[in-house]
N, C-alpha and C. Protein backbone atom coordinates (compact mmCIF):
# COMPACT_ATOMS: atom_id res chain seq x y z
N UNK A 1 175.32 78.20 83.75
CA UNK A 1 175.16 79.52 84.35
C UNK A 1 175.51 80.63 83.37
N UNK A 2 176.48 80.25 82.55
CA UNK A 2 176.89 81.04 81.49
C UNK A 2 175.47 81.87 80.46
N UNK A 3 174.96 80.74 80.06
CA UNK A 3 173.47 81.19 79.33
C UNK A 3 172.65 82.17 80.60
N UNK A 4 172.12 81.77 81.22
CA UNK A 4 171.41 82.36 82.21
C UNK A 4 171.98 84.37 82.23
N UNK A 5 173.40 84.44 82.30
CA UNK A 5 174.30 85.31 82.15
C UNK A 5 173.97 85.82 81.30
N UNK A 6 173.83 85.16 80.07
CA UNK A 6 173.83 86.22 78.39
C UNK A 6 172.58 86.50 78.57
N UNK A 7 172.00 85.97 78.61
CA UNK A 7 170.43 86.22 78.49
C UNK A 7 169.79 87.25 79.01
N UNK A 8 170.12 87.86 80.71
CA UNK A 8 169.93 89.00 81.61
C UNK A 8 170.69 90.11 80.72
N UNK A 9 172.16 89.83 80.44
CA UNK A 9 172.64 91.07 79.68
C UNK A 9 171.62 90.98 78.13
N UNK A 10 171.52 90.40 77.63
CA UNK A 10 170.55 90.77 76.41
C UNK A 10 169.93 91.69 76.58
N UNK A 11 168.87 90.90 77.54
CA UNK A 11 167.84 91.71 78.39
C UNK A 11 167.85 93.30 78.93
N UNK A 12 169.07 93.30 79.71
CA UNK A 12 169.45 94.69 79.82
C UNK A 12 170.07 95.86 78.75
N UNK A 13 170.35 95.07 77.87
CA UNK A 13 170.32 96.02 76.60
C UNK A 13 169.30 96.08 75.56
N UNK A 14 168.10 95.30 75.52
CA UNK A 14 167.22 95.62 75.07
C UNK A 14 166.29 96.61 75.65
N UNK A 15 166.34 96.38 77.22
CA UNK A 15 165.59 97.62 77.88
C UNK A 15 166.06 99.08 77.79
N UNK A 16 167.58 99.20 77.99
CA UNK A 16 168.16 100.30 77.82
C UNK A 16 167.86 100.93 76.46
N UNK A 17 167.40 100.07 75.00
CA UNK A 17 167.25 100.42 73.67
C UNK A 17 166.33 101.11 74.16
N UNK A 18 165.21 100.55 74.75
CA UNK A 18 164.17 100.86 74.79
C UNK A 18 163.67 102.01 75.17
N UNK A 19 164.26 101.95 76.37
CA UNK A 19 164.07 103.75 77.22
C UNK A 19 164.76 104.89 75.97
N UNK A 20 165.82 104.72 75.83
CA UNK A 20 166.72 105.60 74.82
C UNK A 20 165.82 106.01 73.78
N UNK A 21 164.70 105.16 73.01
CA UNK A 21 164.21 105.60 71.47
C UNK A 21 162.62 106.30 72.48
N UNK A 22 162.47 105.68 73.93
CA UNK A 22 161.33 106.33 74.52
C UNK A 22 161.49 107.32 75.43
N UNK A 23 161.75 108.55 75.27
CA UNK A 23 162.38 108.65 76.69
C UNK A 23 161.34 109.47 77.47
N UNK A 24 159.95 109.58 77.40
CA UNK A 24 158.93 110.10 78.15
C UNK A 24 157.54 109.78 77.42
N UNK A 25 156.71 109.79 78.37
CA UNK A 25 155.16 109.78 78.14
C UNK A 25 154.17 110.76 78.00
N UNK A 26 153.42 111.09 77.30
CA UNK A 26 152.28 112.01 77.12
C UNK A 26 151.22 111.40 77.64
N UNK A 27 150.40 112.17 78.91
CA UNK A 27 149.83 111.50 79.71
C UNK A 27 148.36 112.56 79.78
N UNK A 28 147.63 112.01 79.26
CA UNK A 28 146.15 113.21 79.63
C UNK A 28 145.86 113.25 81.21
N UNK A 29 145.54 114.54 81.97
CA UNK A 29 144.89 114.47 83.25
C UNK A 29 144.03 115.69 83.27
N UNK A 30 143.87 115.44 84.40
CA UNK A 30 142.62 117.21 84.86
C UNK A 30 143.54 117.62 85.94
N UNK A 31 142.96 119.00 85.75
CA UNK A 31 143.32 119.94 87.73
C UNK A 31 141.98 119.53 88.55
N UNK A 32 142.91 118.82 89.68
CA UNK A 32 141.58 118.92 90.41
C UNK A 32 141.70 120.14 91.52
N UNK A 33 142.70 120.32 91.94
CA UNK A 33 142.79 121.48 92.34
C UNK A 33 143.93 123.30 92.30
N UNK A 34 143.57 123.87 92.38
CA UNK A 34 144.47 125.16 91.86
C UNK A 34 145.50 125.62 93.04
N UNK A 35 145.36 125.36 94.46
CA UNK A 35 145.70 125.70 95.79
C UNK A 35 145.35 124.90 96.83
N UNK A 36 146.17 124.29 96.86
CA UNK A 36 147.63 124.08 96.05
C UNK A 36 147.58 123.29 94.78
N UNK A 37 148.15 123.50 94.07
CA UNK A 37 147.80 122.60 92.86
C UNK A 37 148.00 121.43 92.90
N UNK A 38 146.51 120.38 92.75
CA UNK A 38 146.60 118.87 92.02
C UNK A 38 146.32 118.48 91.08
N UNK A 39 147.22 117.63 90.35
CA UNK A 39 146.44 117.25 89.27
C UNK A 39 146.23 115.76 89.12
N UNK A 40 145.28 115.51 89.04
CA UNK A 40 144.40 114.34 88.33
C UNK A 40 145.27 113.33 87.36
N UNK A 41 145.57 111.91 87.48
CA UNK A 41 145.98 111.23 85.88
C UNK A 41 144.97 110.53 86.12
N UNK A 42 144.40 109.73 86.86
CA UNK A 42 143.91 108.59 86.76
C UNK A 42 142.80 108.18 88.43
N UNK A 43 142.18 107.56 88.51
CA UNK A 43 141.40 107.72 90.06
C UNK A 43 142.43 107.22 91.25
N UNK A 44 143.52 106.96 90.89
CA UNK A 44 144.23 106.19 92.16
C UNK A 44 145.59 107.48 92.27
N UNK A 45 145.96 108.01 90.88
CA UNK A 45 147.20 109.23 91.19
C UNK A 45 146.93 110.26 90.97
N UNK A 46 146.95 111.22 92.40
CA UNK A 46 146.98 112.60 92.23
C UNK A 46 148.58 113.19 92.58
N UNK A 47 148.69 114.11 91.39
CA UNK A 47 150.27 114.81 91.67
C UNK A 47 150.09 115.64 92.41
N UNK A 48 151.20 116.27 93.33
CA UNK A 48 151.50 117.19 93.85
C UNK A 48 152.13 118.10 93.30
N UNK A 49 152.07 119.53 93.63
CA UNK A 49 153.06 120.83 93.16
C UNK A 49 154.13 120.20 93.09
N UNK A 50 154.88 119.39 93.96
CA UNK A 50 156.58 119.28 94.08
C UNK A 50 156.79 118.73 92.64
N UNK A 51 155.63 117.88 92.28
CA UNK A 51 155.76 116.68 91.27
C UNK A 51 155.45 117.20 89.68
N UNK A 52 154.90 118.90 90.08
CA UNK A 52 154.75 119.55 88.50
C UNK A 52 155.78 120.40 88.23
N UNK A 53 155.87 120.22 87.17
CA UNK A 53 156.72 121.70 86.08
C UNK A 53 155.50 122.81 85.57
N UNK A 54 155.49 123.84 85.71
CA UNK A 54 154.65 124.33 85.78
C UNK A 54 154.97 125.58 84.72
N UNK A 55 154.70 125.80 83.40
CA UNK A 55 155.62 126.88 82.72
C UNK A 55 154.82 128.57 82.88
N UNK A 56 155.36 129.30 82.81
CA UNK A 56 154.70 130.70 82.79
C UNK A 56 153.38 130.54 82.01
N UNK A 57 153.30 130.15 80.82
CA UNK A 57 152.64 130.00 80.17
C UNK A 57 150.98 130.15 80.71
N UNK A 58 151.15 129.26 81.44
CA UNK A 58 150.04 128.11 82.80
C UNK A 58 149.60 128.72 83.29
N UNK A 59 150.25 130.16 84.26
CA UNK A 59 150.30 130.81 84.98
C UNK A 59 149.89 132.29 85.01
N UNK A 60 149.06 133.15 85.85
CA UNK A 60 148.64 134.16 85.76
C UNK A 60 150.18 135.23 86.03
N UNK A 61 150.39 136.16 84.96
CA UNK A 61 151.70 136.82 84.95
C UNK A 61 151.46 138.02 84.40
N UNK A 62 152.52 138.80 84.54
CA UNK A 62 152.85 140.16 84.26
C UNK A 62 153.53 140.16 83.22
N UNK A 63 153.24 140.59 81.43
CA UNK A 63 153.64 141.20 80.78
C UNK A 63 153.91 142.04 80.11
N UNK A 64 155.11 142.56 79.72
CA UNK A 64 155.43 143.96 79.13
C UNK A 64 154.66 143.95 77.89
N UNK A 65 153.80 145.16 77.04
CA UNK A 65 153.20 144.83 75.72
C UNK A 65 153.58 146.12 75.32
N UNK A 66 153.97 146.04 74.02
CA UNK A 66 153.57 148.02 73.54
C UNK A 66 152.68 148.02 72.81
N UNK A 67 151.75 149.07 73.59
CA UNK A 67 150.14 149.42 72.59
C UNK A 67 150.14 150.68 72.05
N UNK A 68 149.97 150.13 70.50
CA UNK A 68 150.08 151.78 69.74
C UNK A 68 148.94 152.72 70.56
N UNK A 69 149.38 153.62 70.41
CA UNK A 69 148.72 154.97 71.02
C UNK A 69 149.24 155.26 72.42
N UNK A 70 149.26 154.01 73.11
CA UNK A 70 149.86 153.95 74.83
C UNK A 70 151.03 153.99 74.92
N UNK A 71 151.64 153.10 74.34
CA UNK A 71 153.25 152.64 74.82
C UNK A 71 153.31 151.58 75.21
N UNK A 72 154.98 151.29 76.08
CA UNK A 72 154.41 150.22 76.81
C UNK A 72 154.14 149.74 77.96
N UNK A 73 153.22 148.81 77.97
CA UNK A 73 152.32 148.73 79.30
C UNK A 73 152.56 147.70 79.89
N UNK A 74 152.62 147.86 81.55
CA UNK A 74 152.71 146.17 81.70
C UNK A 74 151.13 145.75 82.15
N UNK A 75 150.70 144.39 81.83
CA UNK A 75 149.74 143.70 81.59
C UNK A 75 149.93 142.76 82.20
N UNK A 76 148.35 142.30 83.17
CA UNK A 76 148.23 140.90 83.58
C UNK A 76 147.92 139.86 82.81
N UNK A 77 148.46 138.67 82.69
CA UNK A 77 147.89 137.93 81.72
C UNK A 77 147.33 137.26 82.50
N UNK A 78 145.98 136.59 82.32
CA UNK A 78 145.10 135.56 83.08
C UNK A 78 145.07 134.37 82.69
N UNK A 79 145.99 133.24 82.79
CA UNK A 79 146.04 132.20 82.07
C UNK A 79 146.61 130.85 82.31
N UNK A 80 146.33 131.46 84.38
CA UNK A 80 146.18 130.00 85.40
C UNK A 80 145.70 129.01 84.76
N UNK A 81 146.04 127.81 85.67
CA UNK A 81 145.34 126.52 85.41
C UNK A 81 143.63 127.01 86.38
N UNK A 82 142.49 126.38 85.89
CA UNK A 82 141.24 126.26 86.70
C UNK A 82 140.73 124.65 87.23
N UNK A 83 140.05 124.59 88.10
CA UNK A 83 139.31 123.68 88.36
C UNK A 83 139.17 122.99 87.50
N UNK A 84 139.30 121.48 86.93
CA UNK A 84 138.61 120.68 86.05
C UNK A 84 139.08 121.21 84.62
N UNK A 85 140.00 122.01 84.43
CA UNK A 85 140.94 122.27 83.27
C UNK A 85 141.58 120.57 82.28
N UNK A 86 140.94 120.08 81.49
CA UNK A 86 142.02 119.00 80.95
C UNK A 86 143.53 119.57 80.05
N UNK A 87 144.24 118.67 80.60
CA UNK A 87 145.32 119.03 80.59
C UNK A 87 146.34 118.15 79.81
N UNK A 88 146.87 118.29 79.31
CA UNK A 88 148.35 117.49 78.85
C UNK A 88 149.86 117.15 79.59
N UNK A 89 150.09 115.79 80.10
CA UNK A 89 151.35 116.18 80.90
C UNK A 89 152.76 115.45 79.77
N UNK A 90 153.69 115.95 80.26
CA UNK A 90 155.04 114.92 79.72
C UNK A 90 155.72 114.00 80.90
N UNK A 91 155.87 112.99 80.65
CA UNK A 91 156.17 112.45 82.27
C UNK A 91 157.94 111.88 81.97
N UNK A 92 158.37 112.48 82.81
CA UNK A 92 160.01 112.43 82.94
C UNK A 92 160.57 111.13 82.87
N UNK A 93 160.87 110.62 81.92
CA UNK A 93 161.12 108.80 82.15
C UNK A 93 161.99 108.48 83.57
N UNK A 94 161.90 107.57 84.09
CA UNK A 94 162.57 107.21 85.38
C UNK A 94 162.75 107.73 86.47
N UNK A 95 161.48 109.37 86.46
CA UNK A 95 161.47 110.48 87.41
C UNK A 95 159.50 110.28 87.79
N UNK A 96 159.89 111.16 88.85
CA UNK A 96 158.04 111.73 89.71
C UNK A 96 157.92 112.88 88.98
N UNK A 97 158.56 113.29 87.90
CA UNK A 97 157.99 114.72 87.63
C UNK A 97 157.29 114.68 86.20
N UNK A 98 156.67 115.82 86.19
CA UNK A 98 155.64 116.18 85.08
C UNK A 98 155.78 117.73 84.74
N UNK A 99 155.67 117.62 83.26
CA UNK A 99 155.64 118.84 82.63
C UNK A 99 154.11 119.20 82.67
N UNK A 100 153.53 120.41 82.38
CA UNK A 100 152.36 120.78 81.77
C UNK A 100 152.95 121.33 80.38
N UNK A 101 151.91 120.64 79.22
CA UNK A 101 152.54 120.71 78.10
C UNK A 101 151.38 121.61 77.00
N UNK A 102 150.15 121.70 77.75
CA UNK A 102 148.93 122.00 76.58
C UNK A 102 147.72 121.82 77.74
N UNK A 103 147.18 122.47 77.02
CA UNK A 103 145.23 122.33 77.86
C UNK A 103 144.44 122.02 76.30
N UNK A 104 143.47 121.47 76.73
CA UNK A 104 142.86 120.94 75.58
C UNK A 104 140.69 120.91 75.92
């Protein structure tokens, strides 16, 4: 029983190596939808909002700019996710969540 013993702990410290030098996935998907937002990895998983990180970036927003001659202005930036957008995710090791990392 002793062997049987070492062997599982091996085991469990080789997996733990493992996660540690990996600790997330880069995962290509699409938006399939904007409202509420889904996104696409694969034909069997669609994420939910709860399940994205979603950075300003992504997102249609209000920024401050200063324009010579004007000053400064605040500005919409237009730069939602769309329909059928491919996308880049980071996937949280040992979590349901996802970054948006890039559109491509």
């Amino acid at each position: 029983m002793a062997d049987v013993e070492w062997i599982e702990n091996i085991k469990r410290i080789v997996m733990q190596a493992v996660e540690a030098g990996d600790p997330c996935d880069v995962i290509t998907a699409s938006v399939l939808n904007t409202d509420p937002l889904e996104i696409r990895i694969d034909q069997k998983t669609i994420l939910s909002k709860s399940q994205i990180i979603l950075p300003e970036q992504f997102t249609d927003h209000l920024s401050v700019m200063e324009i010579p001659g004007l000053g400064e202005m605040t500005v919409t930036v237009k730069a939602g996710l769309k329909n059928g957008d491919k996308i880049l995710l980071i996937q949280k090791r040992g979590g349901q969540q996802y970054v948006v990392a890039g559109r491509w």
